[in-house]
Protein backbone atom coordinates (compact mmCIF):
# COMPACT_ATOMS: atom_id res chain seq x y z
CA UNK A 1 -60.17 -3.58 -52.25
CA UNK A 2 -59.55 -7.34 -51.71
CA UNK A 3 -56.53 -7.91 -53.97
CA UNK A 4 -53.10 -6.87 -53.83
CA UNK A 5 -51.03 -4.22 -56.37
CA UNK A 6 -47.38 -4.41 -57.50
CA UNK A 7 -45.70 -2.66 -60.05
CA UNK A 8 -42.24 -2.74 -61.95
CA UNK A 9 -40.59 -0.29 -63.35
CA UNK A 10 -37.22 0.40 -65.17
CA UNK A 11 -35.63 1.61 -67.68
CA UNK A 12 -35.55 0.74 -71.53
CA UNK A 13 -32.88 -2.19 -71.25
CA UNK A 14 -33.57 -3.32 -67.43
CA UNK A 15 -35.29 -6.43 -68.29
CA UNK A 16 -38.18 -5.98 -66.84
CA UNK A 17 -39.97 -8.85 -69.16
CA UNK A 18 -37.56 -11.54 -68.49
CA UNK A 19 -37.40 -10.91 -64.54
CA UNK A 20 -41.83 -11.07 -64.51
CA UNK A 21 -41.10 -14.07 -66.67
CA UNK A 22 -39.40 -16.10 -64.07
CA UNK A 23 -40.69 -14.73 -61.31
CA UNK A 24 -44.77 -15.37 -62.43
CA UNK A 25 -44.25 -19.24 -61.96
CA UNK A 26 -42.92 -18.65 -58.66
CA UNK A 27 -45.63 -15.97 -57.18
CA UNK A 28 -48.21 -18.35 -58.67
CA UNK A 29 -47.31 -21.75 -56.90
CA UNK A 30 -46.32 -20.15 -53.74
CA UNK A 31 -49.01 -17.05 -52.89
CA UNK A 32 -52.52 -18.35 -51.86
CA UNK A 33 -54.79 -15.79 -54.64
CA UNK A 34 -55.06 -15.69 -58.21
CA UNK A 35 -51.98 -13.50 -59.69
CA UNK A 36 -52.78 -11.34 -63.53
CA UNK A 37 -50.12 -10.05 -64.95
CA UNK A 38 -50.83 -6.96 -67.01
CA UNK A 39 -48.99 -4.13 -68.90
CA UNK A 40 -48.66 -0.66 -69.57
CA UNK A 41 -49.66 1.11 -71.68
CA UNK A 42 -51.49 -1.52 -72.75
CA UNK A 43 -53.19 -4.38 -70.63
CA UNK A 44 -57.10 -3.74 -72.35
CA UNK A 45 -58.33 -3.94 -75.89
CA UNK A 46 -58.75 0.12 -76.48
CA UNK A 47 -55.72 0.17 -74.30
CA UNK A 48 -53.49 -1.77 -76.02
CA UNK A 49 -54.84 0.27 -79.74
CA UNK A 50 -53.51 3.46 -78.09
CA UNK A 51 -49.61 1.52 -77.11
CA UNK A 52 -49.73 0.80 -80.75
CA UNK A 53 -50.45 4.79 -81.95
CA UNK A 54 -47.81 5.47 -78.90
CA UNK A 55 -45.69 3.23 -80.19
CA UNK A 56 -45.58 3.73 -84.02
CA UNK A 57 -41.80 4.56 -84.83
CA UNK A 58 -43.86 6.31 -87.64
CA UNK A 59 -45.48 8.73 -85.42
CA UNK A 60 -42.25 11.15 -85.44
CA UNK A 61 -44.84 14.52 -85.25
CA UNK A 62 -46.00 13.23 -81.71
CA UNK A 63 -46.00 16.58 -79.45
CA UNK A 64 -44.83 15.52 -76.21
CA UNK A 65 -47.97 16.69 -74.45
CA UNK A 66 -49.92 14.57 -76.92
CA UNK A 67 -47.98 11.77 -75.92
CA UNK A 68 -48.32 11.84 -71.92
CA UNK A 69 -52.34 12.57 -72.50
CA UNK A 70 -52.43 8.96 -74.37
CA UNK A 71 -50.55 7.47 -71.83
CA UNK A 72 -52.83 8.84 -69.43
CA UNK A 73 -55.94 7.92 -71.50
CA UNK A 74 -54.66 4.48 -71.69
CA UNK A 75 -53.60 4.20 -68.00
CA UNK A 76 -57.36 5.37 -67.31
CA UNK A 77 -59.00 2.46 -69.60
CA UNK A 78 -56.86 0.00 -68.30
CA UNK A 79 -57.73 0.88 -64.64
CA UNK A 80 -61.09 0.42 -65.02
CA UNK A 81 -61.47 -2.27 -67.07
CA UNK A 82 -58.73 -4.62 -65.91
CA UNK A 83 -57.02 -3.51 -62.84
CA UNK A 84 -59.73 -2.28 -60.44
CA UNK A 85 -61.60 -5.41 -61.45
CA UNK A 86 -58.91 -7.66 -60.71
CA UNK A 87 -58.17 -6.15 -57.36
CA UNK A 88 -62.35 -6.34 -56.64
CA UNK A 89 -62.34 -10.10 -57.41
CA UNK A 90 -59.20 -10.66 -54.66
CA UNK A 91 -56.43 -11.09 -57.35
CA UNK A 92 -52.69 -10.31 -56.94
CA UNK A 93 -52.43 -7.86 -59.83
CA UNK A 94 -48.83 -7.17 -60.83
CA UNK A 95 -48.35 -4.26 -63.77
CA UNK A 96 -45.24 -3.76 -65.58
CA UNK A 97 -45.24 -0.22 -65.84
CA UNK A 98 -47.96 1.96 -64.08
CA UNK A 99 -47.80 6.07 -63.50
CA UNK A 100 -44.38 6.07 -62.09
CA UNK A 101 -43.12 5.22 -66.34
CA UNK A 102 -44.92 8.64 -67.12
CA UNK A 103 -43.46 10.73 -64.77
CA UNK A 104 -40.03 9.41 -65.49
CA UNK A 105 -40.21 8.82 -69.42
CA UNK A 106 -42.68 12.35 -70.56
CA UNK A 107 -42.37 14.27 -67.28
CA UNK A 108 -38.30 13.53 -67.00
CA UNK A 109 -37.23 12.16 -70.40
CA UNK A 110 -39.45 14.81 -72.63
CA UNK A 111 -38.89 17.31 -69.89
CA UNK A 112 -42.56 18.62 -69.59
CA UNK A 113 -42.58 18.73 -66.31
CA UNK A 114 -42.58 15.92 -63.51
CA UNK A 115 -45.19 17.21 -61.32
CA UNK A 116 -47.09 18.37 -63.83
CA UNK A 117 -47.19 14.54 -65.38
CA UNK A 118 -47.78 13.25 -62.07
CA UNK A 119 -51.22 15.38 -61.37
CA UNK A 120 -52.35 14.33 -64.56
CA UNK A 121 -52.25 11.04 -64.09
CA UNK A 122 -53.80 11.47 -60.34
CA UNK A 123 -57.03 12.43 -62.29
CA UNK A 124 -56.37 9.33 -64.70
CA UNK A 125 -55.96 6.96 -61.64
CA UNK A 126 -58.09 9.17 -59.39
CA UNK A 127 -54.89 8.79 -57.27
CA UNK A 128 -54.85 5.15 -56.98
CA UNK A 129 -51.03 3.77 -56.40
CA UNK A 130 -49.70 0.36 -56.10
CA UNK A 131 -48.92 -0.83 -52.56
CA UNK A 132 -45.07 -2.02 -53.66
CA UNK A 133 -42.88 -1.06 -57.19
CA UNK A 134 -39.89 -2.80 -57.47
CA UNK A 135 -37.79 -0.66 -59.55
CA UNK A 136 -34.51 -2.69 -61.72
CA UNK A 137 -32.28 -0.03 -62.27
CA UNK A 138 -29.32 0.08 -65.09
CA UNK A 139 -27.17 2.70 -66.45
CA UNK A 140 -28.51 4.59 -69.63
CA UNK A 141 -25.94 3.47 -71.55
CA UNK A 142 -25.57 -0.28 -70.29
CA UNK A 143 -29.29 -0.44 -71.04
CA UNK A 144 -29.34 0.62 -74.69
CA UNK A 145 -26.39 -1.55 -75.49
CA UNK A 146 -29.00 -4.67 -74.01
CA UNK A 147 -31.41 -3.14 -76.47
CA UNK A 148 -29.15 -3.13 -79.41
CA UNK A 149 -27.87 -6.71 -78.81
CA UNK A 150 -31.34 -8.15 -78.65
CA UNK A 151 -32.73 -6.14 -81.58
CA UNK A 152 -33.43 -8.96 -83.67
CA UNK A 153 -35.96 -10.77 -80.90
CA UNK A 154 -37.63 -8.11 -79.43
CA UNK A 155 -40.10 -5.12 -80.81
CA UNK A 156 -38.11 -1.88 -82.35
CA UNK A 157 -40.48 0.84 -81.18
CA UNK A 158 -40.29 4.69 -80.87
CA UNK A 159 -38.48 5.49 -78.01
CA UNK A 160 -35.91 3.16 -78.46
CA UNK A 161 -34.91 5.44 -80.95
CA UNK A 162 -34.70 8.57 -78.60
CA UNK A 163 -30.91 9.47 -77.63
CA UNK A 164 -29.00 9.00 -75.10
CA UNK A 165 -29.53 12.02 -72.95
CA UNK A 166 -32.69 11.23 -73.02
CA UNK A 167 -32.83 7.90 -71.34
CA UNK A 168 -30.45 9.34 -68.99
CA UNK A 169 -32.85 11.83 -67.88
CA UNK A 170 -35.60 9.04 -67.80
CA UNK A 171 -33.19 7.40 -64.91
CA UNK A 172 -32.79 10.12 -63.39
CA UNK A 173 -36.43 10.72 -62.73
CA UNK A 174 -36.86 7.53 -61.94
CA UNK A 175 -33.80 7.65 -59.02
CA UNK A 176 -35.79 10.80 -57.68
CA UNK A 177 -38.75 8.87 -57.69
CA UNK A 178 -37.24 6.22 -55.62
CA UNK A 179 -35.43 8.88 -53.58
CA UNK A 180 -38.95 10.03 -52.67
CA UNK A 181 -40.77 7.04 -52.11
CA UNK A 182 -38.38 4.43 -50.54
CA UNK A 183 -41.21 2.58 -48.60
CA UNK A 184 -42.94 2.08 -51.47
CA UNK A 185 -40.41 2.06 -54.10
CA UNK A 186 -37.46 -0.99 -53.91
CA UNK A 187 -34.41 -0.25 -56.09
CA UNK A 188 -32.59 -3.77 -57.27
CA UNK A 189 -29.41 -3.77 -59.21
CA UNK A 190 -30.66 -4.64 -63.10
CA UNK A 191 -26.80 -4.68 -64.64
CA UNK A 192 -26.49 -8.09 -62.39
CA UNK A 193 -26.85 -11.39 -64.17
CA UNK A 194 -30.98 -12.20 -64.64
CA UNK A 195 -30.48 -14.96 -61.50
CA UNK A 196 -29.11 -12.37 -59.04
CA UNK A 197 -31.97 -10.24 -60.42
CA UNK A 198 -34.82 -12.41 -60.13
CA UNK A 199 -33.64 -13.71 -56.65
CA UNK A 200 -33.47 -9.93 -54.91
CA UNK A 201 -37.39 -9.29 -56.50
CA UNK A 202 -38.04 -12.29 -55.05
CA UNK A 203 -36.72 -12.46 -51.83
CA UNK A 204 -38.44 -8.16 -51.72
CA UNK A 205 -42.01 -9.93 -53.16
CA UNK A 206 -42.10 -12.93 -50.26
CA UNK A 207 -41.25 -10.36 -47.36
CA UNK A 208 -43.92 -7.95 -48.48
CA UNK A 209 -46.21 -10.56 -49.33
CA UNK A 210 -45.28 -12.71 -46.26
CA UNK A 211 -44.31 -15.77 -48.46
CA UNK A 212 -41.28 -18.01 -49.37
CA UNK A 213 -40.19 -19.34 -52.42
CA UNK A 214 -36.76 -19.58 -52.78
C-alpha cells in the first residue's frame, strides 16, 4: 500500500496519550502525507461499541477467551474500515495500540497463551503488521501509581482494576515482544519526564521516516 503504519504500545500508566499528543503536531507540519491517528480497540463506529462492552468495569463475568475474541473482532473492523483505507489513500496512519496489546495484555496478562493470541489475531489482521512500534516502557508498579494519581481526569475502566501481578506479566510480554522483534519494535524509557519522552519517539519517528523536527 501507499501509506505508512506506526504503532505504540505500552503499558497501563506509560503515557501513551500524552506522548501522541505532542508528537501529532510535530509529524503533521514536518512529514509531506496526511497523518490519522486512530485507536485500539476502538478507532470505527462498531469498533469503538465493542471497547465499550470490553471496557465495562461492570462486565466482571468476562471469560478471558471471550475477551481476546472481541479484541480480535474489533481489531478486524477497524482494519478494514479505517486502517487499510487510510494506508490505500497514501496516509501516515499511526495506531495506539494494534495486535502487539493482545498478545501482551490476554495472551501474557490473562495467561491464555501468547502464541495462541498472536495466531488469532493473524487471521483478524490476515497478518498485516505495522512497519515501526515504538514501545514506552515503565515499571508495573510506577505505572499504576501514574494511574492512581490521575484518576480524577482520565477514564476508570476494567483493567485498571486488575492487580498487580498482572500488569507485571503484561510487561513482561511486552519486553519479550521487543526482545523478539528489535527491528521493528523501539523500546524508549516511559518513567522519564514527558519531554525526554516525546524527544526519543521523535528523534526514532524522523530517522525511520527520514524527517527532522526537532
Amino acid at each position: 500500500m501507499a501509506g505508512r503504519f506506526i504503532t505504540f504500545e505500552g503499558p497501563d500508566g506509560a503515557g501513551k496519550t500524552s506522548v501522541l499528543n505532542a508528537l501529532i503536531p510535530m509529524i503533521e507540519k514536518h512529514v509531506a502525507m496526511p497523518v490519522r491517528l486512530t485507536r485500539e480497540p476502538g478507532g470505527a463506529e462498531i469498533s469503538e461499541k465493542i471497547r465499550s462492552l470490553i471496557l465495562d468495569p461492570q462486565n466482571t463475568a468476562m471469560d478471558a477467551r471471550t475477551e481476546a475474541l472481541l479484541y480480535a473482532a474489533s481489531r478486524r473492523q477497524h482494519l478494514v474500515e479505517v486502517i487499510d483505507p487510510a494506508l490505500a489513500a497514501g496516509d501516515l496512519v499511526i495506531c495506539d495500540r494494534f495486535v502487539d496489546s493482545s498478545v501482551a495484555y490476554q495472551g501474557g496478562g490473562r495467561q491464555i497463551g501468547e502464541a495462541a493470541v498472536l495466531a488469532m489475531n493473524q487471521f483478524a489482521t490476515d497478518g498485516q503488521a505495522p512497519e515501526l512500534t515504538l514501545y514506552l516502557d515503565i515499571e508495573s508498579a510506577a505505572g499504576l501509581a501514574r494511574i492512581q494519581a490521575h484518576r480524577q481526569s482520565r477514564q476508570y475502566d476494567r483493567l485498571d482494576r486488575e492487580s498487580l501481578a498482572f500488569h507485571q506479566r503484561v510487561r513482561a510480554a511486552y519486553l519479550r515482544l521487543a526482545q523478539a522483534e528489535p527491528t521493528r519494535i523501539k523500546t524508549v524509557d516511559a518513567s522519564q519526564p514527558i519531554e525526554a519522552v516525546v524527544a526519543r519517539c521523535a528523534a526514532i519517528l524522523a530517522e525511520h521516516l527520514g524527517a527532522t523536527w526537532q
